[in-house]
N, C-alpha and C. Protein backbone atom coordinates (compact mmCIF):
# COMPACT_ATOMS: atom_id res chain seq x y z
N UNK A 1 10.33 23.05 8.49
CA UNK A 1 9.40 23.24 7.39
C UNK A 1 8.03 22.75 7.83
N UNK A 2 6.98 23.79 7.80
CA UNK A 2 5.66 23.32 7.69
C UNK A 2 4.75 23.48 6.31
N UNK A 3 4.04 22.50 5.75
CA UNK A 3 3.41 22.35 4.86
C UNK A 3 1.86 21.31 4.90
N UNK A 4 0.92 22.45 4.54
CA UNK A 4 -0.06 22.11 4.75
C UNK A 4 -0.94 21.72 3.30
N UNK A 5 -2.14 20.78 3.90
CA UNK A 5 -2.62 19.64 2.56
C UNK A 5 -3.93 19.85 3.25
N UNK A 6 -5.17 18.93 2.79
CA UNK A 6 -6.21 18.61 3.42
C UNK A 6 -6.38 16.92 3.10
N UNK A 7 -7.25 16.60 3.77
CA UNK A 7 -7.60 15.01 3.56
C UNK A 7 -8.24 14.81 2.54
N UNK A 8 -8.68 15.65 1.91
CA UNK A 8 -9.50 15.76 0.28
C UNK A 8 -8.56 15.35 -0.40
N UNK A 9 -7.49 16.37 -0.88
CA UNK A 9 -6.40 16.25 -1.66
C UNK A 9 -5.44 15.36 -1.50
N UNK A 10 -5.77 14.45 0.02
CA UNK A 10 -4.21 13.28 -0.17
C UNK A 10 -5.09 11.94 -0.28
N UNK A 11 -6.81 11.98 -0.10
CA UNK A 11 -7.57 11.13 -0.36
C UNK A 11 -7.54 10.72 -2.05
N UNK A 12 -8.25 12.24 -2.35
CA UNK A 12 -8.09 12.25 -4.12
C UNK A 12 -7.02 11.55 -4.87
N UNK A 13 -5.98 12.18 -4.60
CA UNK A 13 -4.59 11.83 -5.38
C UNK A 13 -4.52 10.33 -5.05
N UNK A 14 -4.65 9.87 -3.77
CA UNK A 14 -4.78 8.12 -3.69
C UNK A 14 -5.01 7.42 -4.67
N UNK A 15 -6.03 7.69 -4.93
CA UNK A 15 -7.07 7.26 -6.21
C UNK A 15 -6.20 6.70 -7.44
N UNK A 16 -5.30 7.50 -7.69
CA UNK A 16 -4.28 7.50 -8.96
C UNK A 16 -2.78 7.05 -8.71
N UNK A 17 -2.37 6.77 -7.37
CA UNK A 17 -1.45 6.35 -7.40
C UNK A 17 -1.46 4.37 -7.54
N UNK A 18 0.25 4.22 -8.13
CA UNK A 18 0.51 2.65 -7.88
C UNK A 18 0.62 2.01 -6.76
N UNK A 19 0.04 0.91 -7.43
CA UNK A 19 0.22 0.22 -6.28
C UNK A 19 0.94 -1.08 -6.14
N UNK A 20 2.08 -1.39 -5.01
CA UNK A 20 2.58 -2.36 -5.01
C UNK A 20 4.01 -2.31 -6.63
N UNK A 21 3.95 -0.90 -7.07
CA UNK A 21 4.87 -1.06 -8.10
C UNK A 21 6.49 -1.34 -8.18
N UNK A 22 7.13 -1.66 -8.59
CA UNK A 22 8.59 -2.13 -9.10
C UNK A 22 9.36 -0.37 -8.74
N UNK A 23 8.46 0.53 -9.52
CA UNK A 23 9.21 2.25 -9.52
C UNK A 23 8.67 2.26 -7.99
N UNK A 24 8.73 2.11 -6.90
CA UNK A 24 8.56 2.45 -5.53
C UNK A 24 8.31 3.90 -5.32
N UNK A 25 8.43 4.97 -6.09
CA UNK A 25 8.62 5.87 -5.66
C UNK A 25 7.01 6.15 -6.11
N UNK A 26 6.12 5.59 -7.09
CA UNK A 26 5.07 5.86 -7.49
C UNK A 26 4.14 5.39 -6.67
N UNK A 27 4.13 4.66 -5.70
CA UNK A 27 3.64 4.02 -4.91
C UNK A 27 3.16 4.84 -3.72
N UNK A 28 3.54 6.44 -3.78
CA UNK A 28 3.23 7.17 -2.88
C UNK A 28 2.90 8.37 -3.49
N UNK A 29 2.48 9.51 -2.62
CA UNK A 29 1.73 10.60 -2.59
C UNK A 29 3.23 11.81 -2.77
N UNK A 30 3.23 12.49 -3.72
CA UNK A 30 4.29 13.58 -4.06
C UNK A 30 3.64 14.96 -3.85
N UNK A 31 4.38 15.32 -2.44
CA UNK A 31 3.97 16.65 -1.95
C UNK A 31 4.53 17.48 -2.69
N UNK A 32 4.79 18.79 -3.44
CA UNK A 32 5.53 19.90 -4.02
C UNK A 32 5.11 21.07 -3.08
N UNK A 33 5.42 21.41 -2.52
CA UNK A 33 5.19 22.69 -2.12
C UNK A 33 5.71 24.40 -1.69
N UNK A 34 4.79 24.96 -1.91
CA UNK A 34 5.25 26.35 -2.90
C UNK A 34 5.18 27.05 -1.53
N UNK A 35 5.39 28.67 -1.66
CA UNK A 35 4.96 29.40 -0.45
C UNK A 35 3.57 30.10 0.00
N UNK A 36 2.53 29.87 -1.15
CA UNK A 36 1.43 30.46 -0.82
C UNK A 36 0.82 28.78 -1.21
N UNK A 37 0.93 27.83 -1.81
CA UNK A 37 0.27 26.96 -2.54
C UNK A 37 0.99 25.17 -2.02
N UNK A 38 0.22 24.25 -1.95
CA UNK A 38 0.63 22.52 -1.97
C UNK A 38 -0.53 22.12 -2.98
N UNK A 39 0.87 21.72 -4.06
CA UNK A 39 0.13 20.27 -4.69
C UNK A 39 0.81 18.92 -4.52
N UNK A 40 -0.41 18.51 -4.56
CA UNK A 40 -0.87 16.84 -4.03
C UNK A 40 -0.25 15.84 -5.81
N UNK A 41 0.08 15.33 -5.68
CA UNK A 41 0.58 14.61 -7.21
C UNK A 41 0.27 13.24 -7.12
N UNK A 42 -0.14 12.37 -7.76
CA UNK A 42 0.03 11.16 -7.99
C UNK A 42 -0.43 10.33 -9.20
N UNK A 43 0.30 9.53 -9.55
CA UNK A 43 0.49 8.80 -10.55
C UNK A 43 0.88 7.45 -10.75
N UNK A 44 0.24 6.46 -11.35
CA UNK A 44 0.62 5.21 -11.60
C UNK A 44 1.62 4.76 -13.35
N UNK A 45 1.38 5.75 -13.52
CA UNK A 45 1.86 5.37 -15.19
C UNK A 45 0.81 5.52 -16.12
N UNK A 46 -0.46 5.67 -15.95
CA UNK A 46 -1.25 5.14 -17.23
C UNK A 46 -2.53 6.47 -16.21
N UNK A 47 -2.30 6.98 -15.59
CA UNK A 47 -3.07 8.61 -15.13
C UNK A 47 -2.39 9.07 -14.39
N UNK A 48 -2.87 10.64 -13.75
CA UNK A 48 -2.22 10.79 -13.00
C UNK A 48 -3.04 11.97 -12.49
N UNK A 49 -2.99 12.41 -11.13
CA UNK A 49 -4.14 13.69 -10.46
C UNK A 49 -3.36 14.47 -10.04
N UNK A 50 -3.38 15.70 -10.51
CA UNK A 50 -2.61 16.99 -9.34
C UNK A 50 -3.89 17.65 -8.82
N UNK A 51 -3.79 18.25 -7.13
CA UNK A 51 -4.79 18.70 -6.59
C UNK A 51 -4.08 19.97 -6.21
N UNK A 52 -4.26 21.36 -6.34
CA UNK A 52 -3.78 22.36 -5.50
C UNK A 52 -4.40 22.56 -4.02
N UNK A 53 -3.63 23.04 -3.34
CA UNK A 53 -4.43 22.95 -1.93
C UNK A 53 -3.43 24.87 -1.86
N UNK A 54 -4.85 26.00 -1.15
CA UNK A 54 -3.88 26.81 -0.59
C UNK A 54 -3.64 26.89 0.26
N UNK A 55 -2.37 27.06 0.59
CA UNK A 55 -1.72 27.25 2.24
C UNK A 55 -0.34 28.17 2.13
N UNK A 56 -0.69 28.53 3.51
CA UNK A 56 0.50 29.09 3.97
C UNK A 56 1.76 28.47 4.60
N UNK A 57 2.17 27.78 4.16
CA UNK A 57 3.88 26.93 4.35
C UNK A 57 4.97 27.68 4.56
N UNK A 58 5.56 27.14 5.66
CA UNK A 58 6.68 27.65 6.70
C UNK A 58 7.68 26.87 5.92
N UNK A 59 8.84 27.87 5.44
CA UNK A 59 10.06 27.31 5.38
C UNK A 59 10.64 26.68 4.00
N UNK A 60 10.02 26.93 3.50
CA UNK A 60 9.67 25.82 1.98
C UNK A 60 10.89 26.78 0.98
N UNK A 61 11.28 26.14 0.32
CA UNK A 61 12.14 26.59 -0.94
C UNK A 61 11.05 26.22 -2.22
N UNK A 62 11.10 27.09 -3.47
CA UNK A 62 10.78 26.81 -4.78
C UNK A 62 10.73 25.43 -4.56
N UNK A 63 9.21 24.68 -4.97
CA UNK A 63 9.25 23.54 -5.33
C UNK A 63 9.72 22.33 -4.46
N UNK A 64 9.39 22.77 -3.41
CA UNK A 64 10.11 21.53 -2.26
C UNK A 64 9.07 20.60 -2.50
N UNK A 65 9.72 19.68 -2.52
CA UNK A 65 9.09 18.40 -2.52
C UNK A 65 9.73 17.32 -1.80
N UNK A 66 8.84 16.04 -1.20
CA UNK A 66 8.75 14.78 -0.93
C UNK A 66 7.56 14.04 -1.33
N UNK A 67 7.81 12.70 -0.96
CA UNK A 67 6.87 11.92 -1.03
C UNK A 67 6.79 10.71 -0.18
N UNK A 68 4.99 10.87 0.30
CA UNK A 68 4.80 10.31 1.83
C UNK A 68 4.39 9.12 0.93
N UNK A 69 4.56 7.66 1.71
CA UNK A 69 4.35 6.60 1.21
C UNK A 69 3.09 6.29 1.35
N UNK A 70 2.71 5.47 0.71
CA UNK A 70 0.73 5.23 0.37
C UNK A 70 -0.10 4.56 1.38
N UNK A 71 1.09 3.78 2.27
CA UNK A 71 0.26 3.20 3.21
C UNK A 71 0.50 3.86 4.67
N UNK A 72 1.00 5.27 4.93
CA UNK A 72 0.79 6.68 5.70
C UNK A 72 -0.83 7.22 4.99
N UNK A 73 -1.12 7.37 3.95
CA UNK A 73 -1.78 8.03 4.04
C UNK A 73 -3.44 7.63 3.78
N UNK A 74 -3.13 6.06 3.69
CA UNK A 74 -4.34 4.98 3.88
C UNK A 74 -4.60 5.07 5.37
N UNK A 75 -3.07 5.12 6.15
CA UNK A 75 -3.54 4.68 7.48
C UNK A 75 -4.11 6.35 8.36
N UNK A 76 -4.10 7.88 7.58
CA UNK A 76 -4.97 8.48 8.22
C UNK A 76 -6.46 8.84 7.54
N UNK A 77 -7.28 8.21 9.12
CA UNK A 77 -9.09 8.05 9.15
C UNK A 77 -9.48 8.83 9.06
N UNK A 78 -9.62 9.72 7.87
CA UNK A 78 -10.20 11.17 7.98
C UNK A 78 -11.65 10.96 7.40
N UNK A 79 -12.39 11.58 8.75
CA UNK A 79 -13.74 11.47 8.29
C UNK A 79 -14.40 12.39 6.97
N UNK A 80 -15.80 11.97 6.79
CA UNK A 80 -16.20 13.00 5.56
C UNK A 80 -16.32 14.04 5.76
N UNK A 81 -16.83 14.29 7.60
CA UNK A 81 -16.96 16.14 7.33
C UNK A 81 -15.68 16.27 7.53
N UNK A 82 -14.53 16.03 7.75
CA UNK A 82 -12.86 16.22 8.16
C UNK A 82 -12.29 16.60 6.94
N UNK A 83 -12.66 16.11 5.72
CA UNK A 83 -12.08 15.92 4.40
C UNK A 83 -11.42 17.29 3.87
N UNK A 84 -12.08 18.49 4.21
CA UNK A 84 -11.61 19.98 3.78
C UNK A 84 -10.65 20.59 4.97
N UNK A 85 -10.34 20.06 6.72
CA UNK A 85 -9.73 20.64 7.15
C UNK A 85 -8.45 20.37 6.91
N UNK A 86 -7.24 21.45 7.76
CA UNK A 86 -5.98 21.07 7.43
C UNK A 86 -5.14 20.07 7.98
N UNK A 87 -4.25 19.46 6.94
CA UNK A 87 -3.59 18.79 7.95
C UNK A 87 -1.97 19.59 7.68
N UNK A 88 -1.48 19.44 8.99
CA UNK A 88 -0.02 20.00 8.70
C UNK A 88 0.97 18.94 8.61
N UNK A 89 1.80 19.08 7.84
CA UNK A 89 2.76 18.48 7.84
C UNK A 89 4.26 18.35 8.21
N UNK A 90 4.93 18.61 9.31
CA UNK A 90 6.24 19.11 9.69
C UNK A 90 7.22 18.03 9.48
N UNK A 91 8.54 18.41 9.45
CA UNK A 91 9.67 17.92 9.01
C UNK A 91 10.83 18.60 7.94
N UNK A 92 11.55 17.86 7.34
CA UNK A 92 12.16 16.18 8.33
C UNK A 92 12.82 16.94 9.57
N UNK A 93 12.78 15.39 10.42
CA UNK A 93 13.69 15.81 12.05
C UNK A 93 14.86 15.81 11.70
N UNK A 94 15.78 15.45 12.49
CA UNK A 94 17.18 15.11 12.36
C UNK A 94 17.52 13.63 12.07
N UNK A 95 16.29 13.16 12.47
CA UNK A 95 16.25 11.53 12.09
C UNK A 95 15.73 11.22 10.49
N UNK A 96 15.23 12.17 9.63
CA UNK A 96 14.73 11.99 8.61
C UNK A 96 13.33 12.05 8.48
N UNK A 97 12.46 11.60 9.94
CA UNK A 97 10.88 11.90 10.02
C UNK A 97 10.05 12.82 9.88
N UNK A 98 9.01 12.75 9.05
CA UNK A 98 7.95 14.00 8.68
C UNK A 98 6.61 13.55 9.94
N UNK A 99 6.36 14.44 10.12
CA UNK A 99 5.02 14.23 11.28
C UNK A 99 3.56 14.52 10.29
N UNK A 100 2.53 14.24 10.23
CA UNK A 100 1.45 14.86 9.99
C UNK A 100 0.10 15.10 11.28
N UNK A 101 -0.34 15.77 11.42
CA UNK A 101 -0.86 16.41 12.19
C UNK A 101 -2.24 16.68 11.80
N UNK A 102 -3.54 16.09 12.28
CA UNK A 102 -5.01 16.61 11.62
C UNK A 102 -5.94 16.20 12.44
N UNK A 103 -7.21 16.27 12.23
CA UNK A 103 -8.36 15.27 12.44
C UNK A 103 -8.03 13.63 12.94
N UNK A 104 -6.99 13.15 12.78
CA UNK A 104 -7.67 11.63 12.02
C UNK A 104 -6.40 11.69 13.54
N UNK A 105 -5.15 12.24 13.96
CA UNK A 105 -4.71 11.90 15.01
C UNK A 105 -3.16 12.67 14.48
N UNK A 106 -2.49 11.67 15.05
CA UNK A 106 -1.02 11.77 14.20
C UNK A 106 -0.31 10.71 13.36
N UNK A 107 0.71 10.69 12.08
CA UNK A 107 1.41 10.17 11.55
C UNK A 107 2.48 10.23 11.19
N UNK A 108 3.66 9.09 11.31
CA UNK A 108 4.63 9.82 11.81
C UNK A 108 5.62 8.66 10.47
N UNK A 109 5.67 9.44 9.71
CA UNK A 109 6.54 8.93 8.43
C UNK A 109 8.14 9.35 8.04
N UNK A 110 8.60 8.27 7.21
CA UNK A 110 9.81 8.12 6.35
C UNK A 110 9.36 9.24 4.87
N UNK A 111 10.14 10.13 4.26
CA UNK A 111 9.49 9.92 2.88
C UNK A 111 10.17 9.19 2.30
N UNK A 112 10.01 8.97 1.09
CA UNK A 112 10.05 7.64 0.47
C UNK A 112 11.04 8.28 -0.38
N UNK A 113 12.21 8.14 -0.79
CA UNK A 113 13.56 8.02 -1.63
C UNK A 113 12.99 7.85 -2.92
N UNK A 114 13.51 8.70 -3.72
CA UNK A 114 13.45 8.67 -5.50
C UNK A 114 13.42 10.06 -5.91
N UNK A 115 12.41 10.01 -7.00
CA UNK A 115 12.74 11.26 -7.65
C UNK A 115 11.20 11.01 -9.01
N UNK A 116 10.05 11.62 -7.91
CA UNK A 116 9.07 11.82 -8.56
C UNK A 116 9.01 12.18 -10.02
N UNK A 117 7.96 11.66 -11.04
CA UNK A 117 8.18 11.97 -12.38
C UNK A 117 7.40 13.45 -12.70
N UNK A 118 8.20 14.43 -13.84
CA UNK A 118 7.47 15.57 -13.80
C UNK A 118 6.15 15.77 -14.36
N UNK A 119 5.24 15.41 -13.79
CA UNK A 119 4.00 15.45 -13.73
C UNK A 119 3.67 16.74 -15.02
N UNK A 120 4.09 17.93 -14.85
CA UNK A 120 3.79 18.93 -16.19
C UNK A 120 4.19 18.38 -16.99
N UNK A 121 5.17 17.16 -17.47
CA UNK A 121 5.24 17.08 -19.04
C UNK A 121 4.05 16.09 -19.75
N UNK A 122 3.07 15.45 -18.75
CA UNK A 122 1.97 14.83 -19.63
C UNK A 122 0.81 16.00 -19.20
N UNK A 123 0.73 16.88 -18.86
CA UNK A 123 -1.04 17.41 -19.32
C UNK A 123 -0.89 18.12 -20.06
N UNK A 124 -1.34 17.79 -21.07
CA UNK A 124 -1.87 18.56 -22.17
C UNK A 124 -2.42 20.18 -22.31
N UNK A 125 -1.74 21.15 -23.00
CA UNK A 125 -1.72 22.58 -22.99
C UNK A 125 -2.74 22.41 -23.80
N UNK A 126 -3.18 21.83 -24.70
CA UNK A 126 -4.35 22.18 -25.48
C UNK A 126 -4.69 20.42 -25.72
N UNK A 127 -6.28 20.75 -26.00
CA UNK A 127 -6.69 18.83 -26.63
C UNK A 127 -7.59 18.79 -27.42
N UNK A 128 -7.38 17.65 -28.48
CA UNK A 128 -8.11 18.14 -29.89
C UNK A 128 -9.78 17.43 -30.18
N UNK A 129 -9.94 16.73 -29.09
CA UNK A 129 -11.20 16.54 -28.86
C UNK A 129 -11.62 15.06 -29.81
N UNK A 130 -10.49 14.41 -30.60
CA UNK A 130 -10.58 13.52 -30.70
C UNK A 130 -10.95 12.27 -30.14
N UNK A 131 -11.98 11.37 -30.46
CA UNK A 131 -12.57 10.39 -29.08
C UNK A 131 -11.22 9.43 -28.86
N UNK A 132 -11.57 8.94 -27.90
CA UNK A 132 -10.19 7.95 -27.73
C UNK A 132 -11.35 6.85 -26.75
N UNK A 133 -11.03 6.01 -26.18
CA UNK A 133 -11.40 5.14 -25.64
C UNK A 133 -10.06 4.83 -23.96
N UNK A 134 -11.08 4.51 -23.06
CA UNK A 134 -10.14 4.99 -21.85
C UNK A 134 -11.00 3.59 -20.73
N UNK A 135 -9.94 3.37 -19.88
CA UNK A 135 -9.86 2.48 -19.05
C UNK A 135 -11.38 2.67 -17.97
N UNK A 136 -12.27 2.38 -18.21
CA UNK A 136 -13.46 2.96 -16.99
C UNK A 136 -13.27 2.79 -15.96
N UNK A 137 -12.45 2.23 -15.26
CA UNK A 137 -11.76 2.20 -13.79
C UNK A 137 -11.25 3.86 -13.62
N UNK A 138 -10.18 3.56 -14.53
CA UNK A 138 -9.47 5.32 -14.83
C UNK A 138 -10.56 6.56 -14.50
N UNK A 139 -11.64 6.26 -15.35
CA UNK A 139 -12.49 7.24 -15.38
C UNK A 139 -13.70 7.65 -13.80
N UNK A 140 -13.54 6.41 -13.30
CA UNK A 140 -14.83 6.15 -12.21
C UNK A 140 -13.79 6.61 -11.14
N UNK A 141 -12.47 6.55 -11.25
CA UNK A 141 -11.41 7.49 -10.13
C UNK A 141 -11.66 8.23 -10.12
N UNK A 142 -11.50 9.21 -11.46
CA UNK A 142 -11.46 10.73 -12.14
C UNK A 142 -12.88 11.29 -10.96
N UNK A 143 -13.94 10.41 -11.33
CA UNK A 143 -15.28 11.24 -10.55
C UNK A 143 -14.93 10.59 -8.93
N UNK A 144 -14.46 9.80 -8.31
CA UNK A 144 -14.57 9.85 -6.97
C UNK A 144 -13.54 10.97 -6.51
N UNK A 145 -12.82 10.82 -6.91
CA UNK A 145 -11.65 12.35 -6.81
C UNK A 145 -12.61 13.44 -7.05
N UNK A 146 -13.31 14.22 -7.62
CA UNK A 146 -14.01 14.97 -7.95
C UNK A 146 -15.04 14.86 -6.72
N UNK A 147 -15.78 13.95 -6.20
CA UNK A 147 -16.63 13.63 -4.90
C UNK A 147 -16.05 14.28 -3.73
N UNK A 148 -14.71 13.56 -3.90
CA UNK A 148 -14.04 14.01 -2.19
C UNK A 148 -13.35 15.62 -2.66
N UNK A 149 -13.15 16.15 -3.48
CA UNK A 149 -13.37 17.19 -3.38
C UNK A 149 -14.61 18.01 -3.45
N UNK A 150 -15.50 17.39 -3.56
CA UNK A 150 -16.39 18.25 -2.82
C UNK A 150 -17.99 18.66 -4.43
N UNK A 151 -17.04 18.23 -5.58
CA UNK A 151 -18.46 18.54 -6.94
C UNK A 151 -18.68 16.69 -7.16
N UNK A 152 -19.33 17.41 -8.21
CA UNK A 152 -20.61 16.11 -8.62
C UNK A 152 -19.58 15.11 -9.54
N UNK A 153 -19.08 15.77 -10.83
CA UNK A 153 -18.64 14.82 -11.88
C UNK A 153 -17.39 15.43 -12.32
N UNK A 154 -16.52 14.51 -13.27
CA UNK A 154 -15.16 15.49 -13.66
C UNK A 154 -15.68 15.18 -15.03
N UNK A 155 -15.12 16.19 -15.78
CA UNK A 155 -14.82 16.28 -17.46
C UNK A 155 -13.55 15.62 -18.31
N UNK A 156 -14.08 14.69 -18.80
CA UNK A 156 -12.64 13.75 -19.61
C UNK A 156 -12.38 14.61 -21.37
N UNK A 157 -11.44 15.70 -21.12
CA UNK A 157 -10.73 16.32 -22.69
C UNK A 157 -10.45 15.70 -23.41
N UNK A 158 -11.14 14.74 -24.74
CA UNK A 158 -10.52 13.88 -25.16
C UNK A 158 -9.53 14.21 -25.98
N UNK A 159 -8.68 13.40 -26.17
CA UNK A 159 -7.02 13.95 -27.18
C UNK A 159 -6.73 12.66 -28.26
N UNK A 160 -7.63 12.12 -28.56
CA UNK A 160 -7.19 10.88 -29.65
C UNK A 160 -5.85 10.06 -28.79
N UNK A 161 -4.94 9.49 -29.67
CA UNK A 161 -4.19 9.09 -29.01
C UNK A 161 -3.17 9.59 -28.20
N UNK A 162 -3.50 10.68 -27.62
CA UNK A 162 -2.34 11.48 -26.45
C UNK A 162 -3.19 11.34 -25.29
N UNK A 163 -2.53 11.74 -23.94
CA UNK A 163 -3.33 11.98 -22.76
C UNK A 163 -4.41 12.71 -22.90
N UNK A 164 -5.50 12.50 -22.28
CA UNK A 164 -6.70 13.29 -22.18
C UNK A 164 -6.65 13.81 -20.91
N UNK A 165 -7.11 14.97 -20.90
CA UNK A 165 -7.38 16.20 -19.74
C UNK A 165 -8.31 15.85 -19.14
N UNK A 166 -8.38 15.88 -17.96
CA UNK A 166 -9.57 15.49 -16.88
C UNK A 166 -9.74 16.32 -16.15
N UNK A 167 -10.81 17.39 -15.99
CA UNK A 167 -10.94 18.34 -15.22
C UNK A 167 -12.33 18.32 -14.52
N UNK A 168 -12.74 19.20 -13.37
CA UNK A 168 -13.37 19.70 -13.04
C UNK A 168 -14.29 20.52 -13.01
N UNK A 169 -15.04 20.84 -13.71
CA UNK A 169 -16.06 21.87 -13.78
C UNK A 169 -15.96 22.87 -12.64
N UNK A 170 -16.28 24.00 -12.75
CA UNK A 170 -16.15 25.26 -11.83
C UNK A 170 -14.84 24.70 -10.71
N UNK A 171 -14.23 24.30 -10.60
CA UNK A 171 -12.89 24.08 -9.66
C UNK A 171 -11.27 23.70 -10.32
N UNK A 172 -11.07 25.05 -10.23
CA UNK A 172 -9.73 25.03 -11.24
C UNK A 172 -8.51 24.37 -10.57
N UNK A 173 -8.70 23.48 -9.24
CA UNK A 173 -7.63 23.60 -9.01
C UNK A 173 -7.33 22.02 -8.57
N UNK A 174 -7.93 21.15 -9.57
CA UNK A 174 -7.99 19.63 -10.04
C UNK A 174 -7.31 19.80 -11.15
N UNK A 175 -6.30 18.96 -11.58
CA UNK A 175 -6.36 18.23 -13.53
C UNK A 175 -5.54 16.82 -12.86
N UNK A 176 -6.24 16.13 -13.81
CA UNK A 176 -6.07 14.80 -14.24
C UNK A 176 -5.73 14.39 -15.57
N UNK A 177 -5.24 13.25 -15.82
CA UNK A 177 -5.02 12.91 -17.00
C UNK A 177 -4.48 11.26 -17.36
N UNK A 178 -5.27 11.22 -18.30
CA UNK A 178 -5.76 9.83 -18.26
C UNK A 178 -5.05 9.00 -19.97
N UNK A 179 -4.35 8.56 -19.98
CA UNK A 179 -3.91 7.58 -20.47
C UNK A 179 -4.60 6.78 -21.77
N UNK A 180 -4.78 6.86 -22.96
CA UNK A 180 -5.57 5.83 -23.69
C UNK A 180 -5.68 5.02 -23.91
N UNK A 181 -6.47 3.79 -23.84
CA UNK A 181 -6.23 2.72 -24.48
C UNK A 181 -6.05 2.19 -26.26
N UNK A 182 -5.16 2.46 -26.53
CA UNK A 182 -4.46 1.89 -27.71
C UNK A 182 -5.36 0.79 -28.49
N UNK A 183 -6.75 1.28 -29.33
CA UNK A 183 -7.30 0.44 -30.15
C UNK A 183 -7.08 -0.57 -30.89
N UNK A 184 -5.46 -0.32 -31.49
CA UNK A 184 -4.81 -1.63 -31.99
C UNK A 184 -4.34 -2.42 -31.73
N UNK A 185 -4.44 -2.27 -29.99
CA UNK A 185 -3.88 -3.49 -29.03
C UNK A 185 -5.28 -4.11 -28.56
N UNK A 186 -6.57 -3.99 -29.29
CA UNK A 186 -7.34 -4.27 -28.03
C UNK A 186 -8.48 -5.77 -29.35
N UNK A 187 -8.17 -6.31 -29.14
CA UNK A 187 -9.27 -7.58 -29.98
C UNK A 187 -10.87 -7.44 -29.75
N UNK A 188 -11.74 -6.48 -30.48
CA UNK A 188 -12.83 -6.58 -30.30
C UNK A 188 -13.71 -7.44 -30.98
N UNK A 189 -14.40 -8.31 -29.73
CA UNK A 189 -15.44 -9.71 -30.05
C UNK A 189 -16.58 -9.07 -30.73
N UNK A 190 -16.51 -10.77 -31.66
CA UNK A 190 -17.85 -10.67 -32.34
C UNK A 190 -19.14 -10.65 -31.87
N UNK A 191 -20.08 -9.56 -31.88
CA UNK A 191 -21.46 -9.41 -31.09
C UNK A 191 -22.49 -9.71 -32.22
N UNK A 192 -22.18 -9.68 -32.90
CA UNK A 192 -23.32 -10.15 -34.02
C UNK A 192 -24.21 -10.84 -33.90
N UNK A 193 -24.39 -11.84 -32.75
CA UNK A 193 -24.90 -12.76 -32.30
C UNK A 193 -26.24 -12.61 -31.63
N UNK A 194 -26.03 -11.25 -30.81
CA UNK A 194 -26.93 -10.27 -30.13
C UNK A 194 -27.90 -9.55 -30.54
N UNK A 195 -27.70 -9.55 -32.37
CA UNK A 195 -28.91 -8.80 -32.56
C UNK A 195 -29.62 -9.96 -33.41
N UNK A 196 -29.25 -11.08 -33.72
CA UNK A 196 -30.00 -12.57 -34.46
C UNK A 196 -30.75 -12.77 -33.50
């Protein structure tokens, strides 16, 4: 099986994955890949980024998937003009190893055991534009993901208290989705003070 990504899309998705988590399996980058198409997945619990990448992939069944662990894909140096070329990905050997292949050199990984969460059941088919209030870390990802692919800013769909849609302007082939923060969990201080 060959399956191809770019350093954009396993940079991006970084952004949103856990880290150091208890679910181990979130802790890494979830390849899916199709026969004309790879998406890039990742998620911590509280967002999550799918990136489409197109390629032509050798060998692939409906929906093949793994997932390369987070500190494979910290450890490839892909420069900024490198960020759009391909990297390939071959595997597994007979030993279980996936190779990746690009710019930055070679990497030569385990995937990581589990059973990725289905990412389509939180983005939102429609969003009601209700404001919600959202983690600005969350959000300052949303636009560096949006950078290393290559535009200026992403668009946060707000949904009141459901996931909000995070998209891309003119590039359909980003969504994100971002998690709310729960107003009735949150103690807001008295500022009153500020305008005396």
């Amino acid at each position: 099986m060959i399956v191809h990504v770019t350093g954009a899309a396993l940079k991006a998705a970084l952004l949103h994955a856990a880290k150091n988590d208890i679910r181990y399996y979130l802790n890494g980058i979830c390849i899916e890949a199709h026969e004309k198409e790879t998406r890039v997945i990742a998620t911590d619990g509280h967002r999550a980024a799918v990136v489409r990448v197109s390629a032509e992939n050798v060998d692939v069944t409906p929906r093949t998937r793994f997932i390369i662990p987070r500190a494979t894909v910290e450890s490839m140096k892909v420069s900024k003009a490198a960020l759009k070329h391909p990297i390939a990905i071959e595997g597994p050997n007979d030993s279980g190893e996936y190779r990746a292949t690009g710019g930055f050199g070679v990497a030569i990984f385990q995937a990581v055991e589990g059973v990725f969460p289905d990412y389509r059941r939180v983005i939102p088919e429609t969003t009601s534009g209700k404001l919600a209030q959202y983690n600005p870390a969350y959000l300052a990802d949303m636009a560096k993901a949006a950078e290393l692919l290559g535009h200026k800013f992403s668009y946060v769909e707000h949904n009141g208290d459901g996931p909000a849609r995070v998209t891309i302007p003119k590039y359909p082939d980003f969504v994100g989705v971002v998690m709310p923060v729960r107003a009735d969990k949150v103690e807001v201080p008295d500022t009153s003070w500020s305008r005396a």
